[in-house]
Protein backbone atom coordinates (compact mmCIF):
# COMPACT_ATOMS: atom_id res chain seq x y z
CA UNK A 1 0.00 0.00 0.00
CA UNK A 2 2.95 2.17 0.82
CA UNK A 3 4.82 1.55 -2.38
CA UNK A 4 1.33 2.12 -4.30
CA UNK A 5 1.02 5.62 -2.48
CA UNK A 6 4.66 6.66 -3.01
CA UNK A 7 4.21 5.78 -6.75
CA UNK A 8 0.99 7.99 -7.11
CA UNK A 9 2.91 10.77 -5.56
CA UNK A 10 5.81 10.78 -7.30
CA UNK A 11 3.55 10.54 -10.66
CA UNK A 12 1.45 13.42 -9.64
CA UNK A 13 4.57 15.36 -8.40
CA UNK A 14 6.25 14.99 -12.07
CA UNK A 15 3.07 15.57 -13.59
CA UNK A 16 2.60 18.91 -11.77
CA UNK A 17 6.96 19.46 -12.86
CA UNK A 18 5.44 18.61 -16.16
CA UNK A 19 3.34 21.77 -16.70
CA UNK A 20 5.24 24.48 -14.36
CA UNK A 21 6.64 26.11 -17.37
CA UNK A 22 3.04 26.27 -19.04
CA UNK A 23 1.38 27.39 -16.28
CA UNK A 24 4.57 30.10 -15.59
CA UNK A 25 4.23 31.47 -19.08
CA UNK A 26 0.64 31.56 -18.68
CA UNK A 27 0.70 33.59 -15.30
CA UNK A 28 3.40 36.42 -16.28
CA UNK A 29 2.21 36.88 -20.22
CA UNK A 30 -1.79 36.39 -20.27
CA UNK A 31 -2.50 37.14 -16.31
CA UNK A 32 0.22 39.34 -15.66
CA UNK A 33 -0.14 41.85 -18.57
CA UNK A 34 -3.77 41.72 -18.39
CA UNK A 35 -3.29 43.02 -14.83
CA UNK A 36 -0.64 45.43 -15.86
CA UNK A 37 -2.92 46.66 -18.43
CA UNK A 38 -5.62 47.36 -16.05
CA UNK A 39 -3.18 49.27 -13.52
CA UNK A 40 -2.19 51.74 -16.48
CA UNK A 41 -5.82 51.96 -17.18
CA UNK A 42 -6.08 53.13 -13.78
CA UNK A 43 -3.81 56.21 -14.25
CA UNK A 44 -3.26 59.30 -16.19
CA UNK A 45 -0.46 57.87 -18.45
CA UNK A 46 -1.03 59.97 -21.07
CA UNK A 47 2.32 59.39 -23.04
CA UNK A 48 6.21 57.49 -22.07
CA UNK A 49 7.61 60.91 -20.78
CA UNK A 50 5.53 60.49 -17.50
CA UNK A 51 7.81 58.19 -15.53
CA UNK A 52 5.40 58.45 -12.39
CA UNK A 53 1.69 58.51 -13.43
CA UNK A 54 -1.25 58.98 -10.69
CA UNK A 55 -3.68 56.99 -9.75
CA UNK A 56 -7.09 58.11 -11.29
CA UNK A 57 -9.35 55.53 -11.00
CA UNK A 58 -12.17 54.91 -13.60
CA UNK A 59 -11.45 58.78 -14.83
CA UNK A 60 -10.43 57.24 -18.44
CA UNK A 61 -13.40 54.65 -18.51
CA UNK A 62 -15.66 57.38 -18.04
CA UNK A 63 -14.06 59.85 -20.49
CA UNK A 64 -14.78 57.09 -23.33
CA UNK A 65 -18.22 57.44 -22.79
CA UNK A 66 -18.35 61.26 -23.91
CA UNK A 67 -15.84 60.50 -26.71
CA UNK A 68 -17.72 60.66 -29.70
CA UNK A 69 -14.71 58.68 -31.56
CA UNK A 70 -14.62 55.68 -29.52
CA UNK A 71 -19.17 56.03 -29.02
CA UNK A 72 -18.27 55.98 -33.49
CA UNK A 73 -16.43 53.12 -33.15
CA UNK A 74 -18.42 50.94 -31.04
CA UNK A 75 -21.38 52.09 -33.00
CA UNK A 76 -19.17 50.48 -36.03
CA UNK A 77 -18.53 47.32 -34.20
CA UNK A 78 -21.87 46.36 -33.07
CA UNK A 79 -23.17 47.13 -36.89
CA UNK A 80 -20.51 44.83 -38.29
CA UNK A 81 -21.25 42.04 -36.03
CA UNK A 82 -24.96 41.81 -36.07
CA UNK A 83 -24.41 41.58 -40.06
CA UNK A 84 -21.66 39.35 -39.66
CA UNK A 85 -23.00 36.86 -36.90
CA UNK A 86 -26.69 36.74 -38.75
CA UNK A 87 -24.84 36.44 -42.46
CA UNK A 88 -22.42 33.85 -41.43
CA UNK A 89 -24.98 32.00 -39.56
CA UNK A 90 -27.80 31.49 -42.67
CA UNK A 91 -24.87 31.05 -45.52
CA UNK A 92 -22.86 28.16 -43.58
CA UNK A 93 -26.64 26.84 -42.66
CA UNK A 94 -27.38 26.82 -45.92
CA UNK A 95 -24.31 25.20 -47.50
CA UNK A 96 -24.74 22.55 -45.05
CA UNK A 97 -28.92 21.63 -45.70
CA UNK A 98 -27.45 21.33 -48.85
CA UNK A 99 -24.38 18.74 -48.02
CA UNK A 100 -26.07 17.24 -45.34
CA UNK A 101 -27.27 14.29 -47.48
CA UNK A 102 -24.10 13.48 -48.65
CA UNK A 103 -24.06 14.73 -52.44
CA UNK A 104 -21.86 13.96 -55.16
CA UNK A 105 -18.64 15.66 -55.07
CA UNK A 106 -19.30 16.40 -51.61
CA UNK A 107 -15.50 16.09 -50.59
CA UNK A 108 -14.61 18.95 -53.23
CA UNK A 109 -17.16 21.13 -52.10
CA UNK A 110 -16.27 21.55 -48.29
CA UNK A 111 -12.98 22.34 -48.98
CA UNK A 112 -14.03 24.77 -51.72
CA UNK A 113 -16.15 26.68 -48.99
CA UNK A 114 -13.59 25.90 -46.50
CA UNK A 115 -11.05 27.54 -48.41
CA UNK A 116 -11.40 31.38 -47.71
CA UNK A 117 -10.41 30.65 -44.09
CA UNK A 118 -7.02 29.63 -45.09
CA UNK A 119 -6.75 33.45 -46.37
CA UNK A 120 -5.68 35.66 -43.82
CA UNK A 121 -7.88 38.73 -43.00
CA UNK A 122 -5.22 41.19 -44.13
CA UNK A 123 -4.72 39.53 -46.80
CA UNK A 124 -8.13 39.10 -47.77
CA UNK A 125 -8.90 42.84 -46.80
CA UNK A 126 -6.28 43.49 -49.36
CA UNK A 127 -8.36 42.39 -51.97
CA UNK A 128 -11.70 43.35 -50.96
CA UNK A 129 -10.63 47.22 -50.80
CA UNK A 130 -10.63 46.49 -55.34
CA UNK A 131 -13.74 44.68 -54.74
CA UNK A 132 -15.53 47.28 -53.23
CA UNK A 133 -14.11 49.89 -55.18
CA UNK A 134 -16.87 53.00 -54.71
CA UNK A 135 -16.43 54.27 -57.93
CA UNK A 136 -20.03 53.58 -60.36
CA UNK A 137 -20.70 53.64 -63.74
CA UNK A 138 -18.21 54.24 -66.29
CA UNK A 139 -15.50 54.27 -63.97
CA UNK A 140 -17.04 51.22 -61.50
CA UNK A 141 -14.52 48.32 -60.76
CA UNK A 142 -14.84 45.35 -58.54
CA UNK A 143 -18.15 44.65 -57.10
CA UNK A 144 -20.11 47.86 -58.57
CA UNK A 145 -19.14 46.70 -62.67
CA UNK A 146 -20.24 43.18 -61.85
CA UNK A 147 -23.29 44.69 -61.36
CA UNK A 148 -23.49 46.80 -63.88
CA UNK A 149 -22.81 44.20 -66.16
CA UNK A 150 -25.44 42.04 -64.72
CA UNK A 151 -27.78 44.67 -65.05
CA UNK A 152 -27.99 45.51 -61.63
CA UNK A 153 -26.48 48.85 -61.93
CA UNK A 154 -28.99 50.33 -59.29
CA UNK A 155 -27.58 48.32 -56.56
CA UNK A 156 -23.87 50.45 -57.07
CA UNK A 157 -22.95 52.29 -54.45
CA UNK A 158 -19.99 53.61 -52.37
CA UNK A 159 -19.60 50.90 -50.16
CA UNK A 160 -17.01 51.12 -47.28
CA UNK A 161 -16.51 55.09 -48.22
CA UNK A 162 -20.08 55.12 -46.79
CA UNK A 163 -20.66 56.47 -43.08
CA UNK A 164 -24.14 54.74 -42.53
CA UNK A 165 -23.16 51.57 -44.29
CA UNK A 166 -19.25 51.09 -44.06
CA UNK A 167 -19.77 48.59 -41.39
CA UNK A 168 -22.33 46.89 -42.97
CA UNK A 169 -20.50 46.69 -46.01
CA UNK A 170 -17.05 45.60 -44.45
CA UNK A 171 -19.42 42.28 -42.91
CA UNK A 172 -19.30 41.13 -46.77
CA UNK A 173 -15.92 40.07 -46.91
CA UNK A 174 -16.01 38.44 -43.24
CA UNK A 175 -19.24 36.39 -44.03
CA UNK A 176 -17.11 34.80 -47.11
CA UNK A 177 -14.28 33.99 -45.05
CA UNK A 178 -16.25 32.59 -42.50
CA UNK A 179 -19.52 30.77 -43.87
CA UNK A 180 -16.95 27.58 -45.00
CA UNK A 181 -16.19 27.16 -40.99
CA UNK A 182 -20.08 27.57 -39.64
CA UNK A 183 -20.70 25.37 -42.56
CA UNK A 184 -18.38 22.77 -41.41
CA UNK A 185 -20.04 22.68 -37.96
CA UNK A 186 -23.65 22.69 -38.44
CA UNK A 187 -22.55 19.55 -41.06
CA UNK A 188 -20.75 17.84 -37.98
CA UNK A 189 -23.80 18.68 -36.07
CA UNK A 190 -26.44 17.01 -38.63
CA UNK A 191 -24.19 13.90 -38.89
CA UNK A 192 -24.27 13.68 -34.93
CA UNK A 193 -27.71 13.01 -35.11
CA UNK A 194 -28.41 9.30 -34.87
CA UNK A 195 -29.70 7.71 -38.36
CA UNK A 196 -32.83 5.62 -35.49
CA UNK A 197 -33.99 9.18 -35.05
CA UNK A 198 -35.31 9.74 -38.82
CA UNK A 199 -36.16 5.88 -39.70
CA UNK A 200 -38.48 6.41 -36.42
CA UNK A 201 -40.04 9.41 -37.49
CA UNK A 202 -40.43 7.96 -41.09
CA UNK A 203 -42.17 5.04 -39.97
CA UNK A 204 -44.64 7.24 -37.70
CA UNK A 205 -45.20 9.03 -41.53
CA UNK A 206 -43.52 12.03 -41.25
CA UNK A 207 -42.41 13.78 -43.82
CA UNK A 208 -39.18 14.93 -45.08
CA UNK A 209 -39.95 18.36 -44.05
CA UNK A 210 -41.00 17.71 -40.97
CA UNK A 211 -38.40 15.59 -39.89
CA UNK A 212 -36.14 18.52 -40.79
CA UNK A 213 -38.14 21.04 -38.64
CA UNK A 214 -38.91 18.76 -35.56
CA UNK A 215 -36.37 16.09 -35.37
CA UNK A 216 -33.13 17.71 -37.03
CA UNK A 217 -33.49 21.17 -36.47
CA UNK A 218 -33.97 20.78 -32.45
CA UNK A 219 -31.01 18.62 -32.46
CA UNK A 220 -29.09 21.28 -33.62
CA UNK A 221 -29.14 24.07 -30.77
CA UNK A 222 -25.82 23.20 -29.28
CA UNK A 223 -24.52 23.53 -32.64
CA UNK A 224 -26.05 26.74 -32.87
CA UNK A 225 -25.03 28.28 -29.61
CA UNK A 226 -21.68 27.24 -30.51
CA UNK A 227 -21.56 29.01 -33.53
CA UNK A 228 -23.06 32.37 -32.33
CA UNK A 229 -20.53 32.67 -29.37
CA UNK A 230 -17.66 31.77 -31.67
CA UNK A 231 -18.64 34.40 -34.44
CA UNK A 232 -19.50 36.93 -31.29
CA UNK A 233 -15.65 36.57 -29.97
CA UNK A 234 -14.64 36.62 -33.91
CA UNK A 235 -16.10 40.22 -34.61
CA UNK A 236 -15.75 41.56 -31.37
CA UNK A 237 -12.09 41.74 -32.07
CA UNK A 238 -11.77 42.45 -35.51
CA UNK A 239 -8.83 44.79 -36.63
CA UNK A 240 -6.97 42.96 -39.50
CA UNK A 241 -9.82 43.29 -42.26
CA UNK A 242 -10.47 46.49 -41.24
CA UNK A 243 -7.17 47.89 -41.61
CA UNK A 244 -6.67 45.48 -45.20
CA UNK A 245 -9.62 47.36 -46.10
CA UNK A 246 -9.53 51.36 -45.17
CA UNK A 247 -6.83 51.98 -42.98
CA UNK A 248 -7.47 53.61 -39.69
CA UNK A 249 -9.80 55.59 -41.74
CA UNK A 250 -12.42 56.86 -38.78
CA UNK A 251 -15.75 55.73 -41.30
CA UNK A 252 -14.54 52.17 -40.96
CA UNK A 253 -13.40 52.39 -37.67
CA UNK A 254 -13.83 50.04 -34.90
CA UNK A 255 -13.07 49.61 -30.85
CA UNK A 256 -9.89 47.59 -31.79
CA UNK A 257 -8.60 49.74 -34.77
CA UNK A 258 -9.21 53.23 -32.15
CA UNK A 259 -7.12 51.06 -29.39
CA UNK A 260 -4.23 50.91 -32.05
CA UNK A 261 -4.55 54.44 -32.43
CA UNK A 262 -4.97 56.00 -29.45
CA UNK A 263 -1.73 53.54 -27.98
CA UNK A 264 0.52 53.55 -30.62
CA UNK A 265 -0.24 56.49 -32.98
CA UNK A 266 -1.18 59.04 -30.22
CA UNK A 267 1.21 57.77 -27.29
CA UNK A 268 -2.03 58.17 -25.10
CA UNK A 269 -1.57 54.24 -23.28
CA UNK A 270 -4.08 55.33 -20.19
CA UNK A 271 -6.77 55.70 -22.71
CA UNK A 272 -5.34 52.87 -25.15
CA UNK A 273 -5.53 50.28 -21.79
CA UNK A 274 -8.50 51.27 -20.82
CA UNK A 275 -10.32 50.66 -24.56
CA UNK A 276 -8.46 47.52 -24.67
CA UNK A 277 -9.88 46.50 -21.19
CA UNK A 278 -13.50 47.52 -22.08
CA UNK A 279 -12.87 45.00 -25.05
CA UNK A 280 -11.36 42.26 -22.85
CA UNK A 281 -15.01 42.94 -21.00
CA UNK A 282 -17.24 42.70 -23.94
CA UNK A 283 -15.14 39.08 -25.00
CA UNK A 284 -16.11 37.90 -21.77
CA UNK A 285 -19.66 38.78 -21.86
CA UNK A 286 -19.50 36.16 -24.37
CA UNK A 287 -17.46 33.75 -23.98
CA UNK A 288 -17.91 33.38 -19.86
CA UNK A 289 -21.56 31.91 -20.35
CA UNK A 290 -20.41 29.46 -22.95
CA UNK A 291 -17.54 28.34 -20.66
CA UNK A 292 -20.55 27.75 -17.78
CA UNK A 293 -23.24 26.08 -19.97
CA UNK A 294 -20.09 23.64 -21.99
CA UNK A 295 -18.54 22.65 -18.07
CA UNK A 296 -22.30 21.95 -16.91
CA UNK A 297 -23.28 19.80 -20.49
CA UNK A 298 -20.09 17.99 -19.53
CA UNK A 299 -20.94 17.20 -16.26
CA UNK A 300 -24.97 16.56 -16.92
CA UNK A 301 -23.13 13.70 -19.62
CA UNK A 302 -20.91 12.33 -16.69
């Protein structure tokens, strides 16, 4: 019993050796900056020549709420993901109704649709700033002469250069990136569904339809939820594709792309911590809950 005891200790003990470094790096450069981040936050830091900055509490938090840039930005932000989240959501739904019976060719098609994720966003952004080139009609490129030529010429427009629809518009190019991955889930999450569950429904006369809307569908909510919080966390801290796209440019701008700014263009870091903390909240907000309701599935499955 002794030598059993001893054995389980000295397993555990080089176990726990094991991840020290991990859980080191993890401590000083996630939990350690994000604490150092909220202490400047805290003060009135306003560039690297004040060697001693005071303590001012939630002074900068509250200044963001009467700055009509960053009250802009978030305006921005909540525009592009509401676009985003519902547009990614129905095209990757869509794309997989339409694989979920297993179609010929089916192999080339997910990783068709799966392909714009490999792109990276600046990269991407790169391109979409030709495809939604603002100019119309004799001089339109990209986007606005497809349309033309398709006869759809009163659907031009300016696009990103827009102040009421930049956001909207900027969603476009982050719904094609994205739709391949929700696609790829939802398809994992119809062929989780046990084959008994349709041949019963069929043999109670159900029809196709219906076992879509009342056996499938329901089946599916996990998936769903999954999907939303992951597209939530995507747009919530967007910043490549907007900067592929137009820059810092203050009609496309964002709560990340104003943190950039405001740290690193304007040397302000008390005001640059404190929009990167109210982001670090807003993250949370999402992913927290998800965190709660995946540890509770797992343990309601124990």
């Amino acid at each position: 019993m002794a030598l059993q005891t001893n054995r389980r200790f000295s397993t555990w003990i080089g176990g726990f050796l094991l991840v020290v470094p991990s859980i080191a790096a993890v401590a000083v450069f996630v939990y350690g900056m994000i604490a150092w981040t909220v202490r400047i936050s805290m003060t009135d830091r306003i560039s690297a020549s004040i060697k001693e900055p005071k303590f001012v509490g939630l002074q900068n938090y509250s200044n963001l709420i009467s700055d009509s840039r960053f009250t802009h930005a978030f305006e921005n932000l909540l525009k592009f993901t509401f676009v985003f989240i519902v547009g990614t959501t129905i095209a990757g739904f869509i794309m997989a109704l339409l694989l979920e019976k297993g179609i010929k060719g089916e192999g080339f098609f997910r990783s068709f649709y799966l392909y714009p994720l490999a792109i990276s966003f600046i990269a991407m952004g790169t391109v979409w700033n030709w495809l939604l080139n603002s100019n119309v009609d004799a001089d339109a490129g990209g986007l606005n002469l497809l349309l033309q030529k398709a006869g759809l010429g009163f659907l031009q427009n300016s696009w990103y250069l827009s102040e009421n629809g930049a956001a909207y518009a900027l969603a476009l190019p982050a719904i094609w990136q994205m739709a391949g991955y929700v696609l790829a889930l939802f398809l994992a999450g119809f062929r989780g569904i046990p084959d008994d569950l349709r041949e019963a429904a069929r043999v109670d006369g159900a029809s196709e339809s219906k076992i879509y809307r009342y056996v499938l569908f329901p089946q599916l909510t996990p998936t769903l939820f999954t999907v939303l919080i992951i597209l939530g966390h995507v747009s919530m801290k967007v910043f490549d594709l907007i900067i592929g796209i137009n820059g810092k440019s203050y009609v496309t701008q964002v709560v990340a792309v104003y943190m950039w700014e405001s740290t690193f263009d304007q040397r302000n870091y008390a005001k640059g911590t404190a929009i990167a903390v109210v982001l670090l909240l807003l993250i949370a907000l999402i992913i927290v809950p998800y965190l709660r309701w995946v540890i509770k599935q797992e343990e309601e499955n124990r």
